[in-house]
Structure formats: C-alpha cells, structure tokens
N, C-alpha and C. Protein backbone atom coordinates (compact mmCIF):
# COMPACT_ATOMS: atom_id res chain seq x y z
N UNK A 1 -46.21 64.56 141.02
CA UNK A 1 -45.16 63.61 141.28
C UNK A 1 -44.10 63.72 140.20
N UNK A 2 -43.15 63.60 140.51
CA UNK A 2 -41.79 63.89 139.69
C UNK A 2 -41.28 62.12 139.23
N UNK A 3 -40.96 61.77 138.10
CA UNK A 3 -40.44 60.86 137.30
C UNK A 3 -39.28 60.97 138.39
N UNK A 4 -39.25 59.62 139.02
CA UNK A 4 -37.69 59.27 140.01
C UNK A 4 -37.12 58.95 139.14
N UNK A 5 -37.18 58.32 137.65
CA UNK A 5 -36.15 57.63 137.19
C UNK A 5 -36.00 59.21 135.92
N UNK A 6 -36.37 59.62 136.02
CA UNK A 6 -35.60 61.22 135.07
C UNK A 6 -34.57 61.56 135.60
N UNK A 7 -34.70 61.83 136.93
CA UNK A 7 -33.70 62.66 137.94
C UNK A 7 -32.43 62.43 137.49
N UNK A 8 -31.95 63.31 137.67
CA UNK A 8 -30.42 63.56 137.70
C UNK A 8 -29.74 62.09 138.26
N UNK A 9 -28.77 61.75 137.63
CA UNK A 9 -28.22 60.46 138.90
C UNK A 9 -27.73 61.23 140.09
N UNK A 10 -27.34 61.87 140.05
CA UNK A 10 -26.58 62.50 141.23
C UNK A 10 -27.74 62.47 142.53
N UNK A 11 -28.98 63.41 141.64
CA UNK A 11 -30.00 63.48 142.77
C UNK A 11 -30.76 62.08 142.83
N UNK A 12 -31.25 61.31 142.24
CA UNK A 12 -31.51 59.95 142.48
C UNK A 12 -30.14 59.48 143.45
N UNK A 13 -29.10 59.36 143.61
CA UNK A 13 -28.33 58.67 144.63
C UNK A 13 -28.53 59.50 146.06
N UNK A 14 -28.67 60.89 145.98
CA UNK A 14 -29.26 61.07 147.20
C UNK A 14 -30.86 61.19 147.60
N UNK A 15 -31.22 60.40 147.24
CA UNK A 15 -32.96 60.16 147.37
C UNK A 15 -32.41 58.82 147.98
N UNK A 16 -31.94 57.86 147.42
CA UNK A 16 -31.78 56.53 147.61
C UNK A 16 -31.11 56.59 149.11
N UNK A 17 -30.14 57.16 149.02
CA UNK A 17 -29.36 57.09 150.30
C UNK A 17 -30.21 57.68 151.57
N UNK A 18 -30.80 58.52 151.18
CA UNK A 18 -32.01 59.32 152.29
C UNK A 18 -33.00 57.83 152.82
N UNK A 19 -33.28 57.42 151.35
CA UNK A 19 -34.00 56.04 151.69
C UNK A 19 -33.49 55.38 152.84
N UNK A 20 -32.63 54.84 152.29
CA UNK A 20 -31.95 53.67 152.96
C UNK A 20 -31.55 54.17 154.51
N UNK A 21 -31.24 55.53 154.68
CA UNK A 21 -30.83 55.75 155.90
C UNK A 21 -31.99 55.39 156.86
N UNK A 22 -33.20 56.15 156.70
CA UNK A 22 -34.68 55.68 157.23
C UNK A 22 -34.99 54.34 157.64
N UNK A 23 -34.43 53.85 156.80
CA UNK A 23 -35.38 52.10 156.52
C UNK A 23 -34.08 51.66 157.75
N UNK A 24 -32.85 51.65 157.28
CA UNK A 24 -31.80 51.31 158.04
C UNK A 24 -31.81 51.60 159.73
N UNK A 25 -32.44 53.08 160.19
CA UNK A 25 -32.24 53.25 161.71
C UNK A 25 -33.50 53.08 162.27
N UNK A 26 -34.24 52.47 161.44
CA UNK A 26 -36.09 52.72 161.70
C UNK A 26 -36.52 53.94 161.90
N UNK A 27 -36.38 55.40 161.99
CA UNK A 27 -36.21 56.41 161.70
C UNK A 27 -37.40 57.14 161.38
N UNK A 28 -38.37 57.69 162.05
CA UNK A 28 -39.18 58.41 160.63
C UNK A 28 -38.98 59.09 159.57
N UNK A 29 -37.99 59.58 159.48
CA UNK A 29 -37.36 60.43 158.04
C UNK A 29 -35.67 60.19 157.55
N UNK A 30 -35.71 59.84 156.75
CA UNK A 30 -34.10 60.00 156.29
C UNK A 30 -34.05 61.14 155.08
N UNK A 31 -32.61 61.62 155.04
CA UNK A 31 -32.01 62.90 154.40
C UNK A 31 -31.21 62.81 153.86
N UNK A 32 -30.38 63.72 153.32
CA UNK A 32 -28.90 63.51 152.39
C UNK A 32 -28.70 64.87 151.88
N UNK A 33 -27.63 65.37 151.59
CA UNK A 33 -27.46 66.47 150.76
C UNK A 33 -26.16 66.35 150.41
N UNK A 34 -25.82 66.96 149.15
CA UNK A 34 -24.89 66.85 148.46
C UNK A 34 -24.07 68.19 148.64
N UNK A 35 -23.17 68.39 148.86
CA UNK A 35 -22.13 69.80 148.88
C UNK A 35 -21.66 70.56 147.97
N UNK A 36 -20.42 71.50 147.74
CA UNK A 36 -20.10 71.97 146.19
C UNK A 36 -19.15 71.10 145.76
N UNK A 37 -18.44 70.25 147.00
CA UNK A 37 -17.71 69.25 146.26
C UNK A 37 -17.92 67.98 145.73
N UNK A 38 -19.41 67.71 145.39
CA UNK A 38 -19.74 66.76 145.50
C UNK A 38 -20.55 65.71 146.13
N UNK A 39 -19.59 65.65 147.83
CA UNK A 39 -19.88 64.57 149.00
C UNK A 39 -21.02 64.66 149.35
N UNK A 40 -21.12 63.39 149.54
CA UNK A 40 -22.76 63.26 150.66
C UNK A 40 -22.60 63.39 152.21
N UNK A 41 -23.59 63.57 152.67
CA UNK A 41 -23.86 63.23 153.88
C UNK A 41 -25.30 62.55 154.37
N UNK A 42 -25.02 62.15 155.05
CA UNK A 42 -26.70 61.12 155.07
C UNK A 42 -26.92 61.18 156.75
N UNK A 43 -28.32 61.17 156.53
CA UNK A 43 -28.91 60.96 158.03
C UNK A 43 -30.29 61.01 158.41
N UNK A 44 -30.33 60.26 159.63
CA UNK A 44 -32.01 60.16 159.88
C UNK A 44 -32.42 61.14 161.58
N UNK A 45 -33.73 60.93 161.28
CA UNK A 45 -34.04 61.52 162.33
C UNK A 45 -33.10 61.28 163.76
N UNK A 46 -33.00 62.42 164.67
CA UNK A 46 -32.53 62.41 165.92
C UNK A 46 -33.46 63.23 166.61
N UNK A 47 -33.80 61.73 167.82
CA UNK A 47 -34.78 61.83 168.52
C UNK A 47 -34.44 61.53 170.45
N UNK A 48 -33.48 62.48 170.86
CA UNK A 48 -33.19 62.30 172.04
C UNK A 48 -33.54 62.95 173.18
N UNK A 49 -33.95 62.69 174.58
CA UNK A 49 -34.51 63.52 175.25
C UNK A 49 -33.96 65.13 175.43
N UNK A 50 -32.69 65.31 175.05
CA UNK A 50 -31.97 66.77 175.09
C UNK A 50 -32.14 67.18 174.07
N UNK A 51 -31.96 66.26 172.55
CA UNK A 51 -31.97 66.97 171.51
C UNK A 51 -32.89 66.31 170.22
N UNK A 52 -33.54 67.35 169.22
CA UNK A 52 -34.40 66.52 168.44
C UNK A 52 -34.21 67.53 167.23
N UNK A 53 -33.85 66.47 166.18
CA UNK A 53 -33.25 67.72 164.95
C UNK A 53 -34.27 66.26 163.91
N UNK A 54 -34.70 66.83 162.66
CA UNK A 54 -34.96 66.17 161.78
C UNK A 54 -33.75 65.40 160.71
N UNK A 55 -34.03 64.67 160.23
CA UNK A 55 -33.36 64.26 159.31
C UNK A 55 -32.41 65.28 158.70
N UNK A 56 -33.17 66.08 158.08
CA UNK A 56 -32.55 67.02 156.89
C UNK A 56 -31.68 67.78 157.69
N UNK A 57 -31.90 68.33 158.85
CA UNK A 57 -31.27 69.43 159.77
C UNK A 57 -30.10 68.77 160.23
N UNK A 58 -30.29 67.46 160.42
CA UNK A 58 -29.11 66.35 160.80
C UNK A 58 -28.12 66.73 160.05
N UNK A 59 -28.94 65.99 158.45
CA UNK A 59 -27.58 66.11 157.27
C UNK A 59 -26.69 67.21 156.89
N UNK A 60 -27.57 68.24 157.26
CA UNK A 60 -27.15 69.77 157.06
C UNK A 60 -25.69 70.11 157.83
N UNK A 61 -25.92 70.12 159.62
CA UNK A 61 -25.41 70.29 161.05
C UNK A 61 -24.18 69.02 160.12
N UNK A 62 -23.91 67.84 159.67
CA UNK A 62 -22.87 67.12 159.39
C UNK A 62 -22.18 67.47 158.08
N UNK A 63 -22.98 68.53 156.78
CA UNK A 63 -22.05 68.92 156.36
C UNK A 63 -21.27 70.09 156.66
N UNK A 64 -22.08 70.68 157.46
CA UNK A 64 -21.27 71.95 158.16
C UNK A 64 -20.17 71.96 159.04
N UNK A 65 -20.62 71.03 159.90
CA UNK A 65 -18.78 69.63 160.39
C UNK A 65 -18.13 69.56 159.97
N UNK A 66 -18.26 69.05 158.82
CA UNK A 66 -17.11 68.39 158.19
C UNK A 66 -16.29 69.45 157.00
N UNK A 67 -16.98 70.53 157.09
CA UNK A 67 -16.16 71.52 156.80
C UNK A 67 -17.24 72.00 155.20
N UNK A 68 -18.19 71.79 154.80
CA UNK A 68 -18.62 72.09 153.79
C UNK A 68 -19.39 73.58 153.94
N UNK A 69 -19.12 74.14 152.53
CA UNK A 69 -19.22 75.75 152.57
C UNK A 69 -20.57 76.00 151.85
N UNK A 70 -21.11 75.07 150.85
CA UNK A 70 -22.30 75.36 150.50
C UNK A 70 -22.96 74.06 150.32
N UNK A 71 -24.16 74.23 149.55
CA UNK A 71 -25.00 72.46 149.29
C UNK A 71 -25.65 72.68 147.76
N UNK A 72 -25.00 71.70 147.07
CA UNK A 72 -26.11 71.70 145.54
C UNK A 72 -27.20 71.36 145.45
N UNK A 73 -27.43 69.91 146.68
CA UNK A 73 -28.98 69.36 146.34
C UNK A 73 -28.99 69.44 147.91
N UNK A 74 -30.27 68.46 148.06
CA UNK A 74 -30.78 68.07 149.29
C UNK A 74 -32.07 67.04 149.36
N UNK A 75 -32.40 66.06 149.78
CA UNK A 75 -33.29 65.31 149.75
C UNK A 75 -34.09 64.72 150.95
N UNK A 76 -35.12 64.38 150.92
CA UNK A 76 -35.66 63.97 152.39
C UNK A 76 -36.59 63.21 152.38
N UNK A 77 -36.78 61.64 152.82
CA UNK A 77 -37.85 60.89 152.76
C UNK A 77 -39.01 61.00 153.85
N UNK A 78 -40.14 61.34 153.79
CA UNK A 78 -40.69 61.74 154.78
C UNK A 78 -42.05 61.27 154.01
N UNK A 79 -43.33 61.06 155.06
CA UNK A 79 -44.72 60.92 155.33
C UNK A 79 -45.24 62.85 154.48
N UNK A 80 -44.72 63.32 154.83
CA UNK A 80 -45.13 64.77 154.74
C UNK A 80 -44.77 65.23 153.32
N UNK A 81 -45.96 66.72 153.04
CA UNK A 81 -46.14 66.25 151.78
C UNK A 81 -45.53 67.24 150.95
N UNK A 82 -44.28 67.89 152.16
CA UNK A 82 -43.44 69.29 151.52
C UNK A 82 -42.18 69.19 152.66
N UNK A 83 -41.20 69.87 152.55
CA UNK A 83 -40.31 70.20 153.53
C UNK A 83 -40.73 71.37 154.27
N UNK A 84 -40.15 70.87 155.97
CA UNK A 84 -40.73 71.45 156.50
C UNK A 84 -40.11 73.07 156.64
N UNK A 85 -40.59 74.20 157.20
CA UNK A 85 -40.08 75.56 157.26
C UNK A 85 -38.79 75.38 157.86
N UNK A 86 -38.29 74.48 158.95
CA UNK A 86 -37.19 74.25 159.37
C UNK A 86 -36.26 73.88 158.34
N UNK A 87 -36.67 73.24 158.21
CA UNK A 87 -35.48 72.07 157.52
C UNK A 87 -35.42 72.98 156.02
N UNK A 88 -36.49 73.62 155.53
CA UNK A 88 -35.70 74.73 154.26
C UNK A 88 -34.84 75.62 154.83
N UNK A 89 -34.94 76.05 156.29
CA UNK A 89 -34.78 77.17 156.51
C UNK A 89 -32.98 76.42 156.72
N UNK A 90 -32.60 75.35 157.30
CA UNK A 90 -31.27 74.30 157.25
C UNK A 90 -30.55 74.68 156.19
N UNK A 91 -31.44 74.17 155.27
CA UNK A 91 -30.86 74.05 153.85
C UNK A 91 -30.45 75.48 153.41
N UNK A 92 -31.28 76.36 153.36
CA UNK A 92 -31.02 78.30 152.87
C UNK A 92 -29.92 78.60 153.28
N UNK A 93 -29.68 78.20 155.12
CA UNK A 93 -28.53 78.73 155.77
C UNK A 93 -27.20 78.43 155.01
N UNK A 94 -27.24 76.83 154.37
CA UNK A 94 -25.98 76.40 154.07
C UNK A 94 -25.86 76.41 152.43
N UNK A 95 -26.63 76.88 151.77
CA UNK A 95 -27.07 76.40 150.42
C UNK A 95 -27.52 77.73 149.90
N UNK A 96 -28.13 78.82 150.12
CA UNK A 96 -28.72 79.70 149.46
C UNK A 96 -30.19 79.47 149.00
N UNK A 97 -31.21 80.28 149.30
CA UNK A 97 -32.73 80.22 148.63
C UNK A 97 -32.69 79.65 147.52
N UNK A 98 -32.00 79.24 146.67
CA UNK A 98 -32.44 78.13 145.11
C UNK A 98 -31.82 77.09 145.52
N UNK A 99 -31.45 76.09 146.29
CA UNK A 99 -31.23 75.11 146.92
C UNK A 99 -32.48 73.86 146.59
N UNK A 100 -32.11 73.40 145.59
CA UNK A 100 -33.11 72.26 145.50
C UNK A 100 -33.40 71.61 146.49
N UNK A 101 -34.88 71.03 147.26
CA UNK A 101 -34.83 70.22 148.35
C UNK A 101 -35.88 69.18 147.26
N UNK A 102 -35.67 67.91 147.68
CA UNK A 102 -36.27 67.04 146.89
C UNK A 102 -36.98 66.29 147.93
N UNK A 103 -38.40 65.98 147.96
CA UNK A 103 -39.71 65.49 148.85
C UNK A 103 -39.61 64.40 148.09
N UNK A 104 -39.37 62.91 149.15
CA UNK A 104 -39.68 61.32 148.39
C UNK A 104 -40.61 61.05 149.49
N UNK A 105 -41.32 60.25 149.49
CA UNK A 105 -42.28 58.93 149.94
C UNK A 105 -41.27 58.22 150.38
N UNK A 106 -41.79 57.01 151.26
CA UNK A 106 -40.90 55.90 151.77
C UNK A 106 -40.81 55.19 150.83
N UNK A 107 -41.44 55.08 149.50
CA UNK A 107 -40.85 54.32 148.39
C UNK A 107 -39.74 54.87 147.37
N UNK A 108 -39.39 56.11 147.88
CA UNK A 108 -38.59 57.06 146.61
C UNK A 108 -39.09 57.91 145.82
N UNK A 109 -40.36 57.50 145.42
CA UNK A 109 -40.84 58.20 144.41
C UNK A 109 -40.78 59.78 145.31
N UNK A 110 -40.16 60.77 144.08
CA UNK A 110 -40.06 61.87 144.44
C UNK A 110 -41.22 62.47 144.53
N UNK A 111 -42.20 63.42 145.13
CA UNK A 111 -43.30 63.75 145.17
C UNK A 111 -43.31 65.52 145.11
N UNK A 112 -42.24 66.33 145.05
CA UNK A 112 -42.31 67.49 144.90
C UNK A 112 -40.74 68.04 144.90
N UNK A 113 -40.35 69.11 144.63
CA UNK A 113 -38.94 69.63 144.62
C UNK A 113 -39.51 71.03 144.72
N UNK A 114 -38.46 71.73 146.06
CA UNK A 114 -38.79 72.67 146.46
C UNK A 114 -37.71 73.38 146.73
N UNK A 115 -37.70 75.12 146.52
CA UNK A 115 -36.21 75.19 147.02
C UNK A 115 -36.31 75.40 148.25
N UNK A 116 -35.13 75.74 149.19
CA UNK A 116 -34.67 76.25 149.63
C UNK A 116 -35.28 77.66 150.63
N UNK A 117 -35.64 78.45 149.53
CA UNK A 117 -35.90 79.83 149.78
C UNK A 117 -37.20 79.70 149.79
C-alpha cells in the first residue's frame, strides 16, 4: 500500500477526483488522468447496452477529445487489485509504457502504482 498522503498533490487530486466521480454516478469504478498540460479529465464507468468502456478507458477516449497529445498520470478507483490489461493498454496508447497508473480502493488509499507498459 502506498502512503496516500506522500503522493504528489497533483496525483492525490486525481485519486480524489476518480473518487468522487464513482461515489457521485454510483459507478463501479471512477478514473482521472492528467495530460502534458496539466488538465484533468474525470470519469466513471460506462455501462450501456451498445457500449461498455471502463472508467479509465472513459477518461482516456475524453482526453483524446478534447484534443490532448499525451498523459502524465492516471488513476482509477476500483474493487480490483491492479489495472486492468485494457485500461493500461488506454493509458500506453495515449501516454507511453512509463505512464504512471495509480490503483485506489473506494476509500483512496492508493494500493499499487503501475505503469502503463
């Protein structure tokens, strides 16, 4: 388990926001990732009969929208006790194999950091 309150603020605000997105849509997973400029993007699971993307793949697919060219962090609140092959594989596409992905619990506490690759 990783000290949540060490973290970077940067990456503690997107842990939090991953939080809150979850708790907020009832959601099983919320996400976030941070870009090279900075910005967040946040999002929770999408669970529709045509389409079903995870959290993280969400946040990813919305910074790629909105025009973002790479990702510094990435975070994901989830039951599970790693990110999944998808959702690294999200993150690699837009971020590169050393792409921090950060694993929280529904309480925050960070529970592993993984890259990317």
């Amino acid at each position: 388990m990783t000290d949540s309150s060490a973290l970077d603020p940067e990456d503690r605000k997107i842990v939090t926001l991953a939080r809150s997105a979850r708790a907020r849509n009832g959601v099983p997973e919320g996400a976030a990732v941070r870009d090279e400029t900075g910005r967040t993007y946040v999002a929770g699971t999408v669970a529709l009969d045509s389409l079903k993307l995870s959290a993280l793949q969400t946040a990813v697919a919305m910074a790629v929208a909105s025009g973002a060219t790479s990702l510094e962090a990435a975070a994901v609140v989830t039951e599970a006790d790693t990110a999944s092959d998808a959702d690294r594989a999200a993150v690699r596409d837009l971020g590169g194999a050393e792409t921090p992905v950060l694993v929280a619990g529904f309480d925050g506490t960070v529970r592993t950091t993984v890259t990317a690759g």
